[in-house]
Protein backbone atom coordinates (compact mmCIF):
# COMPACT_ATOMS: atom_id res chain seq x y z
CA UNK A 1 98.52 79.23 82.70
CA UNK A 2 97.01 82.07 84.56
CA UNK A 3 96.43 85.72 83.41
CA UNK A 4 97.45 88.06 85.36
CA UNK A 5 94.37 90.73 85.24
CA UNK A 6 90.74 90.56 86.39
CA UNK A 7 88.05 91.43 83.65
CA UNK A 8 84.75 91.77 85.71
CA UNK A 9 82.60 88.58 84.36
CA UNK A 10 79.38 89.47 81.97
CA UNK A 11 75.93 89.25 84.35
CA UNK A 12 74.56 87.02 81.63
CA UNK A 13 76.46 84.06 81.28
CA UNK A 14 76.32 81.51 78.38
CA UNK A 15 76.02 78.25 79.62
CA UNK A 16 77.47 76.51 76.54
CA UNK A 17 80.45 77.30 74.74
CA UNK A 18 81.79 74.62 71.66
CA UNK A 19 85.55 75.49 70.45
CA UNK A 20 86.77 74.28 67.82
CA UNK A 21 90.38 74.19 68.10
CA UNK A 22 93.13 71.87 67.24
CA UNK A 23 95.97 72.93 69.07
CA UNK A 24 96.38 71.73 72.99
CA UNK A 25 97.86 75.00 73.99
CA UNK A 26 95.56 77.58 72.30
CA UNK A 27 92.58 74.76 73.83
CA UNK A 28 94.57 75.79 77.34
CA UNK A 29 94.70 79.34 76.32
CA UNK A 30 91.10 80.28 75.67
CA UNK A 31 90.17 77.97 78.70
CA UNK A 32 92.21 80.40 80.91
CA UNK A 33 90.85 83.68 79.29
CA UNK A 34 86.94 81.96 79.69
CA UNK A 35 87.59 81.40 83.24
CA UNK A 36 88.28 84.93 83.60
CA UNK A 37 84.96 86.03 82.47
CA UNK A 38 83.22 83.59 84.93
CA UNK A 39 82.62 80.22 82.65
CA UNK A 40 83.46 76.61 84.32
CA UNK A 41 85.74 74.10 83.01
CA UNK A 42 82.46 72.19 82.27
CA UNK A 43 80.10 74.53 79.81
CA UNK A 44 83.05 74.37 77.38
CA UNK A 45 83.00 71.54 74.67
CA UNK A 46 86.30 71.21 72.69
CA UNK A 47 86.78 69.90 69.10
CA UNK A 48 89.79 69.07 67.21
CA UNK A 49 88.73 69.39 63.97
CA UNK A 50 85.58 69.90 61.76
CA UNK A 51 84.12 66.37 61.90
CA UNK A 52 84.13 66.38 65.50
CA UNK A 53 82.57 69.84 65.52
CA UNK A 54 79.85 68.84 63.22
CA UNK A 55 79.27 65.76 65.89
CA UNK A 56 78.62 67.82 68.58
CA UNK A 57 76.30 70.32 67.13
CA UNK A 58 74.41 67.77 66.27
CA UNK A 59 73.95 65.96 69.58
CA UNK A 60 74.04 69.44 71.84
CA UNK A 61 72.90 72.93 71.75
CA UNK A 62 75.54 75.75 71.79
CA UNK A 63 75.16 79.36 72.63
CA UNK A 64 78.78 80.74 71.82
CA UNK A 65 81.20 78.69 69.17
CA UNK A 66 84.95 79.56 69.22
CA UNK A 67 86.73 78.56 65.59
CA UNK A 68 89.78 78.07 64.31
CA UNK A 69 89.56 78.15 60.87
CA UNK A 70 92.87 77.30 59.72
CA UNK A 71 91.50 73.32 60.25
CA UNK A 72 90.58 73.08 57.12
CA UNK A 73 91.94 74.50 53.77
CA UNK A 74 87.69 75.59 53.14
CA UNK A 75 88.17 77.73 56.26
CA UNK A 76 85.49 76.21 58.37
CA UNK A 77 82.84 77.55 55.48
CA UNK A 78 80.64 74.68 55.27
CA UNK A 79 80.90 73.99 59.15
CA UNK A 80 80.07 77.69 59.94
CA UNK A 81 76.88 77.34 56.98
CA UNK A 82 75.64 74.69 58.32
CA UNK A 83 75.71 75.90 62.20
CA UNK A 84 74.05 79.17 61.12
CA UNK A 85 71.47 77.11 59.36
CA UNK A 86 70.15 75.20 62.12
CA UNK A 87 70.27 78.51 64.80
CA UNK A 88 70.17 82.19 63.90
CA UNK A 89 71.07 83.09 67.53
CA UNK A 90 74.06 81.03 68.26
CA UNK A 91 77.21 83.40 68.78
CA UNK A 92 80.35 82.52 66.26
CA UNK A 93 83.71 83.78 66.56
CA UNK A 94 86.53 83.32 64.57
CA UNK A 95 89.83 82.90 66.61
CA UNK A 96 92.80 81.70 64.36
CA UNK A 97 95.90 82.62 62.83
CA UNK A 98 94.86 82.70 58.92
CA UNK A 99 94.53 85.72 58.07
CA UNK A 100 94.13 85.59 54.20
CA UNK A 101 91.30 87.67 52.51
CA UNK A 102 89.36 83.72 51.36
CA UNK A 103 89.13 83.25 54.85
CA UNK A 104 88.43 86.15 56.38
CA UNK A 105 85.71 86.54 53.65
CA UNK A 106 84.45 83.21 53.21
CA UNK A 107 83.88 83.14 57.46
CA UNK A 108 81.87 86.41 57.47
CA UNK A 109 79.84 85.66 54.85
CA UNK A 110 79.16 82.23 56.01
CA UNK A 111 77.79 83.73 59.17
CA UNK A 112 80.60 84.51 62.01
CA UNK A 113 79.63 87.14 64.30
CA UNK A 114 83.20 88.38 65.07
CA UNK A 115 86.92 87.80 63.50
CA UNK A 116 89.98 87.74 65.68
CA UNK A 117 93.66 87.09 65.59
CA UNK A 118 95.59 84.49 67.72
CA UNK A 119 98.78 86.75 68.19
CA UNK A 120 96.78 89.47 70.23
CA UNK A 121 97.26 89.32 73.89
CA UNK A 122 95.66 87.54 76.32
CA UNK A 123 94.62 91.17 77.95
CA UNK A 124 93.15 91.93 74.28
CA UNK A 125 91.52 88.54 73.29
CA UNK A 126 89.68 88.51 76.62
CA UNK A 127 87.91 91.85 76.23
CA UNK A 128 87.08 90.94 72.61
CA UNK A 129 85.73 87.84 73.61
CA UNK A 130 83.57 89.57 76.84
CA UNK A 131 82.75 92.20 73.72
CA UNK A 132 81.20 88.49 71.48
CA UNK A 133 79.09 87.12 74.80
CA UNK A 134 77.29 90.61 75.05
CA UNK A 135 76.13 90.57 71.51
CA UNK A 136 78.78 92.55 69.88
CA UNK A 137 80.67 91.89 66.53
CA UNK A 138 84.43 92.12 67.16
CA UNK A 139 86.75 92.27 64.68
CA UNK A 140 90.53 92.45 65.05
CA UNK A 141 92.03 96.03 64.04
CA UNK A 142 94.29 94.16 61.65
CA UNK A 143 90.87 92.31 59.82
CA UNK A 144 89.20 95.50 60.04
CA UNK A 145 91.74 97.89 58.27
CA UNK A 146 92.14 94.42 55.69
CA UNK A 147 88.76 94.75 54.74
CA UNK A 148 88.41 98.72 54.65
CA UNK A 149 91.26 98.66 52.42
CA UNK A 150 89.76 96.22 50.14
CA UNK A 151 86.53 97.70 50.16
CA UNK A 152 88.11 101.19 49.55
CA UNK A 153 90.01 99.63 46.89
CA UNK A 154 86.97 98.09 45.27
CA UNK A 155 84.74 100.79 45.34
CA UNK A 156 87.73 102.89 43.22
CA UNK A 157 87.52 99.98 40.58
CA UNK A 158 83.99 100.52 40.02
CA UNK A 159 84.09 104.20 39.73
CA UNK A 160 87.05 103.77 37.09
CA UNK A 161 85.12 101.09 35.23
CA UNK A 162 82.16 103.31 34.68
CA UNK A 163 84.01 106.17 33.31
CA UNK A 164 81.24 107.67 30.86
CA UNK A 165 84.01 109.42 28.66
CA UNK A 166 85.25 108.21 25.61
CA UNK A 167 89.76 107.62 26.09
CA UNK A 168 90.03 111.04 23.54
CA UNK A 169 87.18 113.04 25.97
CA UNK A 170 89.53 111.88 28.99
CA UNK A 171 92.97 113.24 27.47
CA UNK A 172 90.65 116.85 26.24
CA UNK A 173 89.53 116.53 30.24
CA UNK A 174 92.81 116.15 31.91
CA UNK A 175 94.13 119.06 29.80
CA UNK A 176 91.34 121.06 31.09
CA UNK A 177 92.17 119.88 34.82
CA UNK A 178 95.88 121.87 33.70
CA UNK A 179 94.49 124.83 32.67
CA UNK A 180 95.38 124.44 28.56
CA UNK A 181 93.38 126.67 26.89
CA UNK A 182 90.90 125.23 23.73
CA UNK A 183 93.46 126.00 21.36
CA UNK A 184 96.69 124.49 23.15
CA UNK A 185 94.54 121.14 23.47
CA UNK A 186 94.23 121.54 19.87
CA UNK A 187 98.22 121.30 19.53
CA UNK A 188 98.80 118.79 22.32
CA UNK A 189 96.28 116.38 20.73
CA UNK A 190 96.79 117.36 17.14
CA UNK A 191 93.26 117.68 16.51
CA UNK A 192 91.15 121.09 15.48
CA UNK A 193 89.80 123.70 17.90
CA UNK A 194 86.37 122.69 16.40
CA UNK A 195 86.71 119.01 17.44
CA UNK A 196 88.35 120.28 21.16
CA UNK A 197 84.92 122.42 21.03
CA UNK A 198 82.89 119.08 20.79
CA UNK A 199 84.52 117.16 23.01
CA UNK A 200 84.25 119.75 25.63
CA UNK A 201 80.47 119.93 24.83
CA UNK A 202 79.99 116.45 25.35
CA UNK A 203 82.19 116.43 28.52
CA UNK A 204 79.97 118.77 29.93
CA UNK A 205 76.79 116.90 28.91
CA UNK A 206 77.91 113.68 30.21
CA UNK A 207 79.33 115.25 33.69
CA UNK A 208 76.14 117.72 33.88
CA UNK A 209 78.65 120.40 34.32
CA UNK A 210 78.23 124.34 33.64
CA UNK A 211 82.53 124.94 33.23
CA UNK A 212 85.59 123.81 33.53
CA UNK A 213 85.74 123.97 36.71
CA UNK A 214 82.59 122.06 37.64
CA UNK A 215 83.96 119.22 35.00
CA UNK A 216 87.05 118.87 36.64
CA UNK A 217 85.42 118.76 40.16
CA UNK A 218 83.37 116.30 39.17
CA UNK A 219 85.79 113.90 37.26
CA UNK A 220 88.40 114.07 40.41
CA UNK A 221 85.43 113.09 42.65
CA UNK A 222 84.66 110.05 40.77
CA UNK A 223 88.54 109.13 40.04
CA UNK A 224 88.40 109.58 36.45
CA UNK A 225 91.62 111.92 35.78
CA UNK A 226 94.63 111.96 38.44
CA UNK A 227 96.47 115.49 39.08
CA UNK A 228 99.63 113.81 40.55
């Protein structure tokens, strides 16, 4: 298999690349897309699985380790650990299909320098992989936007779970956001104006807001009451 497109090869090349891949045709694949960038047939060690992996790293020195986690249902975790353990500098990239948030996870935190998908082109792979040998971190746009989402998502959680309002200062709060005046809260909630007075106060004192309007700004930036 031959690609049909000329990447000019990094001046710095690696002189030994492990990859850890099971299947023969991806092992083809990634030996096509290396040759592009200028590496021989013989600075690339393959692996079938894990056990094999840990073999080699053992007996040789690797600068640049392509893995597939999807070998093992761990995601190459301990493999990855234990690789990172013995050298800081040694270049690992993820190249596989899984795409679950365990793996992607487990692999960066274990100590992969990069993340990328299988299905992207051999035009695309080959660019992120030239991207890996010069010291940068790829990640695949689909990983990437998993992550941000996740982190986004997160980040909401914790900003909901450290709501300083009591439930009855949230529903006084959200009436605010609607523009009820201290005496229509009193009717919505059924309570006195005195006790819609206090609950304001305290909303105030816990938000280290002036008005209504600085209250409200501040409990929409920190997710606590939704408009919609």
């Amino acid at each position: 298999m031959e690609t049909d497109f000329k990447i000019k090869p990094s001046k710095t090349q690696i002189k030994s690349i492990l990859m850890v891949e099971g299947e023969p045709a991806m092992q083809v694949r990634l030996l096509t897309l290396l040759r592009s960038l200028g590496y021989s047939r013989e600075s690339v060690y393959i692996a079938g699985s894990f056990s094999e992996a840990h073999e080699l790293v053992h007996a040789k020195v690797f600068e640049l380790i392509l893995i597939d986690v999807g070998l093992s249902k761990e995601c190459g975790v301990d493999f990855i650990k234990a690789v990172r353990q013995q050298s800081a500098d040694v270049i690992m990239l993820v190249i596989s299909a899984w795409s679950t948030q365990a793996c992607i996870l487990g692999a960066l935190n274990a100590g992969v320098s990069g993340y990328l998908l299988k299905e992207r082109d051999d035009f695309e792979l080959t660019l992120l992989l030239r991207s890996a040998t010069k010291g940068g971190t790829p990640i695949d746009p689909f990983i990437a936007k998993h992550l941000l989402s996740n982190l986004q998502s997160d980040e909401k959680t914790q900003v909901v779970s450290e709501n300083p309002l009591s439930a009855r200062e949230t529903e006084v709060l959200q009436l605010l956001a609607r523009g009820l005046s201290n005496p229509e809260i009193a009717e919505n909630l059924f309570i006195s104006r005195n006790t819609v007075e206090a609950h304001v106060k305290k909303i105030y004192r816990k938000l280290d807001a002036g008005s209504r309007m600085n209250a409200v700004s501040a409990a929409r930036s920190m997710g606590l009451i939704d408009l919609d």
